[in-house]
C-alpha atoms as a PDB file:
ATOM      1  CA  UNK A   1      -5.983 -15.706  23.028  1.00  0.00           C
ATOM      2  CA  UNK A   2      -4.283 -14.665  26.305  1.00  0.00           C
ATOM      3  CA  UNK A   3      -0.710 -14.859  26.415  1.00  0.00           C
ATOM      4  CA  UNK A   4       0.963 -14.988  30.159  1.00  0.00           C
ATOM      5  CA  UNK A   5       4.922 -15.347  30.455  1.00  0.00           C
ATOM      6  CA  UNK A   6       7.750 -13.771  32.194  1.00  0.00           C
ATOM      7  CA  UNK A   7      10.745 -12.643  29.694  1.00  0.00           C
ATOM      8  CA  UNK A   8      13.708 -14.468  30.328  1.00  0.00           C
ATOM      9  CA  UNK A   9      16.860 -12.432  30.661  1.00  0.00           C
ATOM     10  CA  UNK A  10      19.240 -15.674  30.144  1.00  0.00           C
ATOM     11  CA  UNK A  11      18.393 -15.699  26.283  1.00  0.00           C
ATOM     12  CA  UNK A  12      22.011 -14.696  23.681  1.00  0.00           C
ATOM     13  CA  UNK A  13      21.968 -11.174  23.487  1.00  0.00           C
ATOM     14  CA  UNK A  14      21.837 -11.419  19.211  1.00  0.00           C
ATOM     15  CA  UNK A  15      18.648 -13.087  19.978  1.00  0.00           C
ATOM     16  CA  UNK A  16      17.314 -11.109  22.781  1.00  0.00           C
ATOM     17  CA  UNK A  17      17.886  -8.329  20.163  1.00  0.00           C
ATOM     18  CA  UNK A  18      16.253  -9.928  17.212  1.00  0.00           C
ATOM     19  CA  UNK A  19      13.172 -10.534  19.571  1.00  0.00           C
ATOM     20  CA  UNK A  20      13.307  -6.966  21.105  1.00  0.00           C
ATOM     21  CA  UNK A  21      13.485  -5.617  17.465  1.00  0.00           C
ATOM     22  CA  UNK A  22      10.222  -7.260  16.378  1.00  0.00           C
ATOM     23  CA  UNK A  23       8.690  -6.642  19.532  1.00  0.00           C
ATOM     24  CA  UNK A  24       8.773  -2.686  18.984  1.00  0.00           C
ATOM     25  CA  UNK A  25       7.897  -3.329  15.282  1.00  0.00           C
ATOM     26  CA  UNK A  26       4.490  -4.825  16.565  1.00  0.00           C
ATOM     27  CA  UNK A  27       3.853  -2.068  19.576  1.00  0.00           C
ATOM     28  CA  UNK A  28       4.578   0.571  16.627  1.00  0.00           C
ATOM     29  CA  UNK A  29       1.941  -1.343  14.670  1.00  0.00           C
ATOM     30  CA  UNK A  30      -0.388  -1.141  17.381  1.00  0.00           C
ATOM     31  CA  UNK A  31      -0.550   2.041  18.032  1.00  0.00           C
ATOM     32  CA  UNK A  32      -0.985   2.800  14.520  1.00  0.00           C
ATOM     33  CA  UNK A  33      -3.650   0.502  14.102  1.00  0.00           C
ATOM     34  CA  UNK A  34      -5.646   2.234  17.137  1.00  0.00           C
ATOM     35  CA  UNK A  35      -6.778   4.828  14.735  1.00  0.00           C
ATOM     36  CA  UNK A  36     -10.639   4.890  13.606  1.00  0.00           C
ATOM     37  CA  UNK A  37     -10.019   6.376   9.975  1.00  0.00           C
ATOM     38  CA  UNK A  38      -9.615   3.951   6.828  1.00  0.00           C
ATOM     39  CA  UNK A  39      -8.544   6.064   4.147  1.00  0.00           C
ATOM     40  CA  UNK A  40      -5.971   4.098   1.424  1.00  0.00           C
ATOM     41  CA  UNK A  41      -2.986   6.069   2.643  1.00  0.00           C
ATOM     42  CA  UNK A  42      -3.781   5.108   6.573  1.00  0.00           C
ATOM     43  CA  UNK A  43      -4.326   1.035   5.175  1.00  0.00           C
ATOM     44  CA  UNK A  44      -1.340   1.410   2.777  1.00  0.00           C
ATOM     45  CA  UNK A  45       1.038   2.470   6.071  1.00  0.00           C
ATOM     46  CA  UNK A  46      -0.142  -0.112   8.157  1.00  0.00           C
ATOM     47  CA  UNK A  47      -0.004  -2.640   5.868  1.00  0.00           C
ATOM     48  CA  UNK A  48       3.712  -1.364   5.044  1.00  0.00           C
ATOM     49  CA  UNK A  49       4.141  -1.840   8.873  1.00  0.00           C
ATOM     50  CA  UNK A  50       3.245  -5.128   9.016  1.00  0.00           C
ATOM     51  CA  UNK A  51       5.467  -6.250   5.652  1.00  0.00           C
ATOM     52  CA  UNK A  52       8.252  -4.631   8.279  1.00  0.00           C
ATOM     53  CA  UNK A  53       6.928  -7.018  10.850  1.00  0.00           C
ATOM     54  CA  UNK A  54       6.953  -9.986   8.809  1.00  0.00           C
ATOM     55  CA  UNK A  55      10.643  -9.320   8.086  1.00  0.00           C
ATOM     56  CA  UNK A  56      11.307  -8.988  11.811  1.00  0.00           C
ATOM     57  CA  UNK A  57       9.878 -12.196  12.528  1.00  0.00           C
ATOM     58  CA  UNK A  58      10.916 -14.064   9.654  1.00  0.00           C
ATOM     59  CA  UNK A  59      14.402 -13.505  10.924  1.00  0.00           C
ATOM     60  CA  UNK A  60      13.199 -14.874  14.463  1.00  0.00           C
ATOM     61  CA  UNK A  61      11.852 -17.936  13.247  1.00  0.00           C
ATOM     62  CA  UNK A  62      15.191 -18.554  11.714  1.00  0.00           C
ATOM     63  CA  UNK A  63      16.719 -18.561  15.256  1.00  0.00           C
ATOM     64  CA  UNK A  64      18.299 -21.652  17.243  1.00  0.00           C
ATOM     65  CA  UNK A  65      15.380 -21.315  19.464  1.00  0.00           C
ATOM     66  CA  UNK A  66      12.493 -20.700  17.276  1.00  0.00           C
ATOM     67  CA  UNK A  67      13.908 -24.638  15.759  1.00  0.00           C
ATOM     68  CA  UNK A  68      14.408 -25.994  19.305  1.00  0.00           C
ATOM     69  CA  UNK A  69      10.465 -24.958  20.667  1.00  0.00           C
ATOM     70  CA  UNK A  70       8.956 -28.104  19.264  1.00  0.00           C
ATOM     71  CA  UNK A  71      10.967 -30.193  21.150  1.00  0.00           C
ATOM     72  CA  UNK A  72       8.780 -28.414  24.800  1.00  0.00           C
ATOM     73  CA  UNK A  73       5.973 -26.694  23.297  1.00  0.00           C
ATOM     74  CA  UNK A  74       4.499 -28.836  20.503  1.00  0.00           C
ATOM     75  CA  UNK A  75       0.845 -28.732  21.108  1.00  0.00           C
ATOM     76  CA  UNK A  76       1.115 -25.098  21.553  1.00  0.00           C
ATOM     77  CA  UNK A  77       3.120 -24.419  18.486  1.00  0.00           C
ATOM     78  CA  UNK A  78       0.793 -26.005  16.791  1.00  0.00           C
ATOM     79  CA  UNK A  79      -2.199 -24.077  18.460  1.00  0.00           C
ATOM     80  CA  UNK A  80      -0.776 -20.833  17.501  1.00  0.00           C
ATOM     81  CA  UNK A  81       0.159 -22.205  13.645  1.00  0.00           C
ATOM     82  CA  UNK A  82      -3.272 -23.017  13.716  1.00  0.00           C
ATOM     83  CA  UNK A  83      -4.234 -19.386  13.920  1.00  0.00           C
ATOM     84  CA  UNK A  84      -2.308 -18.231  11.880  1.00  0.00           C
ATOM     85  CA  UNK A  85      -3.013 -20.487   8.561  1.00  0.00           C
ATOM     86  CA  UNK A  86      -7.184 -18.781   9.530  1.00  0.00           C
ATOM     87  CA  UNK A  87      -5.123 -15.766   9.317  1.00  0.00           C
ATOM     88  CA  UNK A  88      -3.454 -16.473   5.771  1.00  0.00           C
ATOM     89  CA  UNK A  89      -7.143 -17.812   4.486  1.00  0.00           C
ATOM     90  CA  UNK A  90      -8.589 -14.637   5.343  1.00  0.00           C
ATOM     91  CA  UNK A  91      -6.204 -12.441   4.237  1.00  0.00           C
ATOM     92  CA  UNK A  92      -6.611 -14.144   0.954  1.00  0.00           C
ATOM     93  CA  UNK A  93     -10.589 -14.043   0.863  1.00  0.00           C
ATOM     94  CA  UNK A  94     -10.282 -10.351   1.424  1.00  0.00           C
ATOM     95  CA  UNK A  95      -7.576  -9.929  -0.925  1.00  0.00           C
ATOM     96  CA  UNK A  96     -10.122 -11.743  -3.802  1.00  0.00           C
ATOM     97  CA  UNK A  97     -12.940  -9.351  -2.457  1.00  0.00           C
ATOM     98  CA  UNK A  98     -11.132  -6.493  -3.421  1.00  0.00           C
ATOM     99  CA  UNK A  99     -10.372  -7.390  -6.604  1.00  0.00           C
ATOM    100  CA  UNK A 100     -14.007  -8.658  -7.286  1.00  0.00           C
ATOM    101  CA  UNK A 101     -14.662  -4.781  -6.452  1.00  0.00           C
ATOM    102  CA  UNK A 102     -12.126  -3.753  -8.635  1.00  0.00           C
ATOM    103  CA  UNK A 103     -14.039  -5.181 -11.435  1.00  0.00           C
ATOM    104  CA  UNK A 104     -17.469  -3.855 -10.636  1.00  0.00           C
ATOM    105  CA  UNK A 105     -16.460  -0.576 -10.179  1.00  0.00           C
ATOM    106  CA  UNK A 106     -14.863  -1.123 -13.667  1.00  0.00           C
ATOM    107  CA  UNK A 107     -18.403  -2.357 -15.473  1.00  0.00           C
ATOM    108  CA  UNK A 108     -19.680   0.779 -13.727  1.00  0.00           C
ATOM    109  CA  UNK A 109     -16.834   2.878 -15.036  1.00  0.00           C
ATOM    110  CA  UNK A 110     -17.947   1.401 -18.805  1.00  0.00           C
ATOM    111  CA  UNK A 111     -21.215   2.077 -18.569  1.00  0.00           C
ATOM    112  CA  UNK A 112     -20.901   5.778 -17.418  1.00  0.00           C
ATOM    113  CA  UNK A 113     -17.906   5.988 -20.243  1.00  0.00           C
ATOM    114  CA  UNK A 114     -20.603   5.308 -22.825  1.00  0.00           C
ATOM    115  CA  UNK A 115     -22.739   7.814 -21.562  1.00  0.00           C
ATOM    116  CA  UNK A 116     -26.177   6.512 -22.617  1.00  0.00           C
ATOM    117  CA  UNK A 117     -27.237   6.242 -19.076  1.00  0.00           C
ATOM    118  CA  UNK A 118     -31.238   5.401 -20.307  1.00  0.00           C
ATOM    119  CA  UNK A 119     -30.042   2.317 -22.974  1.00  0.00           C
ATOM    120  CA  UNK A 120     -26.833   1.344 -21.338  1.00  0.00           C
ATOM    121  CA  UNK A 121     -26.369  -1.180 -18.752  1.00  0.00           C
ATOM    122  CA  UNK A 122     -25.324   0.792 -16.267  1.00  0.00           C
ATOM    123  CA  UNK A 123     -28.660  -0.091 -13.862  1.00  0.00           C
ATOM    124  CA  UNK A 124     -27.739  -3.713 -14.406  1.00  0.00           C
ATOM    125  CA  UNK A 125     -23.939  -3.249 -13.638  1.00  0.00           C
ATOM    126  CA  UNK A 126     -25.018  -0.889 -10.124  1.00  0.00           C
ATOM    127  CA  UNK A 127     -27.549  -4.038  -9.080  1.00  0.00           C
ATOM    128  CA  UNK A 128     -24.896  -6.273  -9.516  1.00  0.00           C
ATOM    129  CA  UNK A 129     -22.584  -4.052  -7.820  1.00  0.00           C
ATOM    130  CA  UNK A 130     -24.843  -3.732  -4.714  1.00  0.00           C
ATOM    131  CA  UNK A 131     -25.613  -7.354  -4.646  1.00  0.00           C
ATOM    132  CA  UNK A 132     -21.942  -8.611  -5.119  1.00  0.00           C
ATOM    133  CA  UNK A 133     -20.656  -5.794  -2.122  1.00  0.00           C
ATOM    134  CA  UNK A 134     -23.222  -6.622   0.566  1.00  0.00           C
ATOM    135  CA  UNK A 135     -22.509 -10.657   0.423  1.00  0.00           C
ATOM    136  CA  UNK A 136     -19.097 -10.121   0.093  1.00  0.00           C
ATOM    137  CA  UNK A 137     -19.599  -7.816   3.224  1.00  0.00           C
ATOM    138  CA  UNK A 138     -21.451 -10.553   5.095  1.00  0.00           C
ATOM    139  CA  UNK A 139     -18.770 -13.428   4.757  1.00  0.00           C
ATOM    140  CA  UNK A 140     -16.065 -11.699   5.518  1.00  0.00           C
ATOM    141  CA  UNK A 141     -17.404  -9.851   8.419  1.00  0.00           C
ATOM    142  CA  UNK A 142     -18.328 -13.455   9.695  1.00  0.00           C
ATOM    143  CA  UNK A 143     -15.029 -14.765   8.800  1.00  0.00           C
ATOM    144  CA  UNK A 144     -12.992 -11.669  11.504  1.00  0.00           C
ATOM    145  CA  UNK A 145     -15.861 -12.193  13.878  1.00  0.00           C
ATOM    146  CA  UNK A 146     -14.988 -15.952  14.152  1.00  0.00           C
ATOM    147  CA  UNK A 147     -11.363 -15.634  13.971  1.00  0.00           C
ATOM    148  CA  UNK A 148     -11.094 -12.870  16.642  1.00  0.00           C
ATOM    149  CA  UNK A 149     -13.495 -15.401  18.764  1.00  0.00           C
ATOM    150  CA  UNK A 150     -11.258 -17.940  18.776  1.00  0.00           C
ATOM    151  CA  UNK A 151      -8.152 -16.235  19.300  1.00  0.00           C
ATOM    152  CA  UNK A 152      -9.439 -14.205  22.825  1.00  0.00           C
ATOM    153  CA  UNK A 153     -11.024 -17.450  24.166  1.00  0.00           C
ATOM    154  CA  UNK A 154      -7.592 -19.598  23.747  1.00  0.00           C
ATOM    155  CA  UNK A 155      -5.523 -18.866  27.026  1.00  0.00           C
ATOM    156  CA  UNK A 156      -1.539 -19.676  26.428  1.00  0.00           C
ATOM    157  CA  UNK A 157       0.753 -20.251  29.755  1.00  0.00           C
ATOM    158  CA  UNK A 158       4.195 -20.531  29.365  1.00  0.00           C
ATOM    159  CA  UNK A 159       5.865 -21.815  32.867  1.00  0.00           C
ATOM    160  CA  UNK A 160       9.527 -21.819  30.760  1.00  0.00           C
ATOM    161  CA  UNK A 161       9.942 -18.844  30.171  1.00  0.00           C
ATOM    162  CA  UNK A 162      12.958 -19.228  27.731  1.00  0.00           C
ATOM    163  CA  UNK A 163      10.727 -19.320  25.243  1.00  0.00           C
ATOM    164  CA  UNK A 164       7.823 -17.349  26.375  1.00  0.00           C
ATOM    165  CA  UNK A 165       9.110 -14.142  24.475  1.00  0.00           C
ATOM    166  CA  UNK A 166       9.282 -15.977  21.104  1.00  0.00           C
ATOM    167  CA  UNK A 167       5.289 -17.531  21.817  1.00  0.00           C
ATOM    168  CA  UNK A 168       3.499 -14.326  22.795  1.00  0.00           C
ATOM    169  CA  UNK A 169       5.383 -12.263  19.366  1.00  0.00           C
ATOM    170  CA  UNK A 170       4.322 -14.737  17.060  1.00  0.00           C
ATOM    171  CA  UNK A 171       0.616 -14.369  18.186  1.00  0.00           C
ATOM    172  CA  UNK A 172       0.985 -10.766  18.714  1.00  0.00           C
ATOM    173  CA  UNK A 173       1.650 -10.715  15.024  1.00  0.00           C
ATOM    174  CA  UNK A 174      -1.223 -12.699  14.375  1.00  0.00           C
ATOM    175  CA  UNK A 175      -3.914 -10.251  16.613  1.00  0.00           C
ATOM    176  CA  UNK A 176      -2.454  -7.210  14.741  1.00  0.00           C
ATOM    177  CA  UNK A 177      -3.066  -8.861  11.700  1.00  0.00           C
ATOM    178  CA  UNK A 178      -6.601  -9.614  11.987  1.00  0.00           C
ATOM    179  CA  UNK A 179      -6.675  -5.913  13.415  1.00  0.00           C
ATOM    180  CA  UNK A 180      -5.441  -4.701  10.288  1.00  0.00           C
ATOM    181  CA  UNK A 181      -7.315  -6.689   8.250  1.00  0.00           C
ATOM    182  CA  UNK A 182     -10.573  -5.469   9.797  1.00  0.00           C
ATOM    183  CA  UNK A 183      -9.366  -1.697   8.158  1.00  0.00           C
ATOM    184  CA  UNK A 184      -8.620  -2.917   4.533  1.00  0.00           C
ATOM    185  CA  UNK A 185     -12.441  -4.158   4.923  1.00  0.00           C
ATOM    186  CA  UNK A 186     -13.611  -1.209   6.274  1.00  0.00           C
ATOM    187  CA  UNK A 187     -12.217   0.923   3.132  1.00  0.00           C
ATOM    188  CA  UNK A 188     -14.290  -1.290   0.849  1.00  0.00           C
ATOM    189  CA  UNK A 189     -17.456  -1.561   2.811  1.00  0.00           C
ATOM    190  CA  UNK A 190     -18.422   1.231   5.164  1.00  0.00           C
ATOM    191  CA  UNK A 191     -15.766   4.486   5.537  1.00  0.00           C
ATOM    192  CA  UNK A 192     -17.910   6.555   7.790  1.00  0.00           C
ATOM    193  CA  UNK A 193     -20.115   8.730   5.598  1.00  0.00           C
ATOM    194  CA  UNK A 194     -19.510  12.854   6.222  1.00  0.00           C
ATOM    195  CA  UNK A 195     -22.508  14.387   7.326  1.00  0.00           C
ATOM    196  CA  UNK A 196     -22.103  17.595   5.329  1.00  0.00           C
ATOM    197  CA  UNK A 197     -25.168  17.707   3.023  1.00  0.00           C
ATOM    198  CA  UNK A 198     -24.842  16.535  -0.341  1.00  0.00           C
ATOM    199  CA  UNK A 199     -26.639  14.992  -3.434  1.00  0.00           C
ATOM    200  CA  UNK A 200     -26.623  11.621  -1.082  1.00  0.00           C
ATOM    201  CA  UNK A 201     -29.507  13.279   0.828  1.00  0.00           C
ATOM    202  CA  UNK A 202     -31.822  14.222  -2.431  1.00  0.00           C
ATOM    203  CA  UNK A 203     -32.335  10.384  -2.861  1.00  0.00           C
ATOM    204  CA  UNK A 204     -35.111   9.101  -2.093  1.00  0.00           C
ATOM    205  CA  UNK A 205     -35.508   6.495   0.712  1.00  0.00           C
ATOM    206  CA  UNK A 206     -36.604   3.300  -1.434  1.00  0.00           C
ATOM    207  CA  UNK A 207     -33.376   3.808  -3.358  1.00  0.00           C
ATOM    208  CA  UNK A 208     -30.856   4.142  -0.067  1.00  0.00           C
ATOM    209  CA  UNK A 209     -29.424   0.606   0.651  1.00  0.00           C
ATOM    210  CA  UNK A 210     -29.843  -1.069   4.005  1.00  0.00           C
ATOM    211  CA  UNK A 211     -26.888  -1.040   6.364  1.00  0.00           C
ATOM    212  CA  UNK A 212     -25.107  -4.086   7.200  1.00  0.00           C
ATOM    213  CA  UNK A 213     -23.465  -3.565  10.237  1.00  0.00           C
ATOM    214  CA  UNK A 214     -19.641  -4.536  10.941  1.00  0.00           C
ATOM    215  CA  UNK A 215     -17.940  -3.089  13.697  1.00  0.00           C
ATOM    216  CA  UNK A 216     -20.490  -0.068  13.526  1.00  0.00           C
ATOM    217  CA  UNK A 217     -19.348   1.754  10.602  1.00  0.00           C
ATOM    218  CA  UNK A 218     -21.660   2.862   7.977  1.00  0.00           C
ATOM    219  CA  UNK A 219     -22.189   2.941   4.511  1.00  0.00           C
ATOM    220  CA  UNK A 220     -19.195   3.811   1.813  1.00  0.00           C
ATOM    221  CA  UNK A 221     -18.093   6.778  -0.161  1.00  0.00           C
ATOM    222  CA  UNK A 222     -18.993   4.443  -3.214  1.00  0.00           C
ATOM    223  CA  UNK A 223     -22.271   3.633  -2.051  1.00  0.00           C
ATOM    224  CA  UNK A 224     -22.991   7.174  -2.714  1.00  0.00           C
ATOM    225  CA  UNK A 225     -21.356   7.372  -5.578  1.00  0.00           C
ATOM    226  CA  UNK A 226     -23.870   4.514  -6.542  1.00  0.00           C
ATOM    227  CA  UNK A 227     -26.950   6.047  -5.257  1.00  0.00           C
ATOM    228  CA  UNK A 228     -26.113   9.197  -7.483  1.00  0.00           C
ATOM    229  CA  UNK A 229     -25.795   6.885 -10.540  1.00  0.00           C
ATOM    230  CA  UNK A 230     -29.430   5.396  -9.645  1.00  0.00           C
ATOM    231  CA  UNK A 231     -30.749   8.825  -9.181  1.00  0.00           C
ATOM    232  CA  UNK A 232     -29.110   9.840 -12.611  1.00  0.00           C
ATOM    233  CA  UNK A 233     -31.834   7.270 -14.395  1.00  0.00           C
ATOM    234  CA  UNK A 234     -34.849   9.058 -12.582  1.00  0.00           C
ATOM    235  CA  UNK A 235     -33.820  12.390 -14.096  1.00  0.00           C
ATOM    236  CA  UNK A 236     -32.607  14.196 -16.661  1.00  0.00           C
ATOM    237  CA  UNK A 237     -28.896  13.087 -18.531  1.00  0.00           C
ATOM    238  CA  UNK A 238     -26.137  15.516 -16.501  1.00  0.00           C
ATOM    239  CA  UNK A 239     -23.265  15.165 -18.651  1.00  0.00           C
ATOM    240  CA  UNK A 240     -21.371  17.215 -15.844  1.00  0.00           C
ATOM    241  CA  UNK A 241     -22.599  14.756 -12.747  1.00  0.00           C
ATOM    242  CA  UNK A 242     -22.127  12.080 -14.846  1.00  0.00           C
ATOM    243  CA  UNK A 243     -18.266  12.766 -15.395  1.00  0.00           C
ATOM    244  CA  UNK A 244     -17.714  14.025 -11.753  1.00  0.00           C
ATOM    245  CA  UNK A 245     -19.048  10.162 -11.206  1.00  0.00           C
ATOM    246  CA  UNK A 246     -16.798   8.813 -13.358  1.00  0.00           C
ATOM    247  CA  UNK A 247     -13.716  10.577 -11.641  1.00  0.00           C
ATOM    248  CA  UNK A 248     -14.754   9.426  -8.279  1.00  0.00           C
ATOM    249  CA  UNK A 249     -14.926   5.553  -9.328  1.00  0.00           C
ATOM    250  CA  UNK A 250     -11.483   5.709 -10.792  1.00  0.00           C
ATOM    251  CA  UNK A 251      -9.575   7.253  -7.813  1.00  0.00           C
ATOM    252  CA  UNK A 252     -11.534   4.917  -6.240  1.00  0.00           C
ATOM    253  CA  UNK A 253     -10.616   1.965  -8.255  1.00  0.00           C
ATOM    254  CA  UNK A 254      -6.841   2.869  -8.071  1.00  0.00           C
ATOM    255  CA  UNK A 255      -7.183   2.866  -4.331  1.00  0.00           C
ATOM    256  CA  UNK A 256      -8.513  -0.528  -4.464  1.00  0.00           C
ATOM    257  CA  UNK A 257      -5.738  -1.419  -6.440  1.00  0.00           C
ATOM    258  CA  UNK A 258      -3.407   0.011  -4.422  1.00  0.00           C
ATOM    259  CA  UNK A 259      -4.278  -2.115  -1.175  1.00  0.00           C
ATOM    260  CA  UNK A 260      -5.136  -5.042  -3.206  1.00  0.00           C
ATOM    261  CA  UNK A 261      -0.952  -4.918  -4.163  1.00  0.00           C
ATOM    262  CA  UNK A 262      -0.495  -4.489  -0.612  1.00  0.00           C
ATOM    263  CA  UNK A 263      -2.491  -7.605   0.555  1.00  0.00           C
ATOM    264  CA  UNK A 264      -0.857  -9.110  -1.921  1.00  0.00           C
ATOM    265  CA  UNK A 265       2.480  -8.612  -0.406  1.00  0.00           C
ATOM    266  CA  UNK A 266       0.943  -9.670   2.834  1.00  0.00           C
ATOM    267  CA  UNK A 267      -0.014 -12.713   1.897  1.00  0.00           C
ATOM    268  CA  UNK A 268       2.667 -13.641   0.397  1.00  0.00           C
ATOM    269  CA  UNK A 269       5.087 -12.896   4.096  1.00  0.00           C
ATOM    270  CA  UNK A 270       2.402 -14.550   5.911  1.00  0.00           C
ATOM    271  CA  UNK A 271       2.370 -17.916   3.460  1.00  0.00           C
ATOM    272  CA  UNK A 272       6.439 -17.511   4.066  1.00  0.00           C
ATOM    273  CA  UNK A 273       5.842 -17.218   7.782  1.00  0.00           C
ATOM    274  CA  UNK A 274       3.710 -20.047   8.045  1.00  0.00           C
ATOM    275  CA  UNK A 275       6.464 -22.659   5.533  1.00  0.00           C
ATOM    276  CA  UNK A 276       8.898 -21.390   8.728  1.00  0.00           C
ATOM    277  CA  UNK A 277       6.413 -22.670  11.388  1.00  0.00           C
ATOM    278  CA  UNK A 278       5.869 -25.809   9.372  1.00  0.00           C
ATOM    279  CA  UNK A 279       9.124 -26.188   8.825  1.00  0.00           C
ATOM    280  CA  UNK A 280       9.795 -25.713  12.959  1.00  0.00           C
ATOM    281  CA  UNK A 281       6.885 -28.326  13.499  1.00  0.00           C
ATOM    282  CA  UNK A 282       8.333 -30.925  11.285  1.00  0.00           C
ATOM    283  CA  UNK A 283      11.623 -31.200  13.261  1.00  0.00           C
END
């Protein structure tokens, strides 16, 4: 979705300020969500960022002239709500796939906790795992490939350019959401592996999983970790590799918890967000 306006300098200066505000918020945003890595504590600031974005707008929406843009831009209010309630349904799709991998990771974290790797469960609980990670993989990557389709091929013109500003912010916000959301994925499905050599590259071929690509990045830091738990029923009990596992799926796990709280918080501004919009389109 193309945005084309001219800022209007005619605006109240509290306003012009609130929309300036949020407008730096979201170029800050950008620039931090330009960066290729998807470790928790890069996802965790820009997912702070955008709670500080939400704010920003939230108090824009409240404006005089956030209420008074139905009255000359209805159908394209209602184009950009639109986009953003897809936004809100994905972010809550991803924040249920995250917790869905919170709980396999869990199962796995039993099983290696009872440390019977030959008559435990934990084969059944890594099948399940791979299974339940590469569908959840394929719908969602679907999901941010349709959404971002449909935003770019929308074009918005705005000839009045009183509220022109207010317009291209509010689907700013929803591009660097989508953005953003595309990293919290990334961290669940396929960090870029290091290509230091490691017990990854003892595994046989028929046990490596297949890539499913999204947005080129490959397979997970808990893929391996799963691959190493496979290999562990081919050989020998470790008790040492075993535990080094075990530690690896629970700082993963509290990772996963930590975003999922995060997406939590973000869907909970963006459902408040969009009551404001319906609220602006009921007037």
């Amino acid at each position: 979705m193309t945005t084309n306006h001219v800022r209007s300098a005619s605006l109240p200066t509290a306003t012009r300020s609130l929309i300036m505000s949020a407008e730096e918020q979201l170029q800050r945003l950008k620039s931090s969500a330009g960066t290729s890595t998807s470790s928790n504590s890069t996802i965790c600031r820009k997912l702070d960022g955008l709670k500080k974005l939400y704010d920003c707008v939230d108090d824009v929406l409240k404006l005089p002239i956030s209420q008074q843009i139905h009255e000359k831009h209805a159908k394209l209010l209602e184009q950009v709500s639109d986009v953003s309630l897809n936004v809100l349904d994905t972010c809550s799709i991803i924040k249920d796939a995250f917790s869905q991998m919170k709980g396999s990771v869990q199962l796995l974290e039993s099983s290696l906790r009872r440390g019977i790797v030959g008559e435990s469960n934990l084969s059944t609980q890594v099948d399940a795992y791979m299974a339940s990670n590469k569908q959840l993989n394929k719908v969602i990557c679907k999901r941010l490939r349709d959404l971002k389709q449909k935003g770019n091929t929308q074009t918005i013109i705005i000839e009045d350019s009183e509220f022109a500003s207010l317009i291209s912010l509010i689907k700013g916000v929803d591009d660097i959401s989508i953005t953003v959301l595309e990293s919290t994925l990334s961290f669940i499905s396929h960090p870029k592996m290091r290509s230091k050599a490691s017990s990854w590259s003892l595994i046989p071929k028929i046990l490596k999983p297949k890539r499913v690509s999204c947005e080129g990045i490959d397979i997970s830091e808990v893929e391996k970790i799963v691959m190493e738990l496979l290999l562990l029923q081919n050989e020998k009990i470790d008790q040492s590799q075993m535990l080094s596992d075990l530690k690896k799926l629970q700082v993963f796990e509290s990772s996963i918890q930590e975003i999922e709280e995060g997406l939590g918080v973000m869907f909970r501004l963006l459902l408040k967000n969009r009551v404001s919009l319906l609220n602006i389109l009921s007037h």
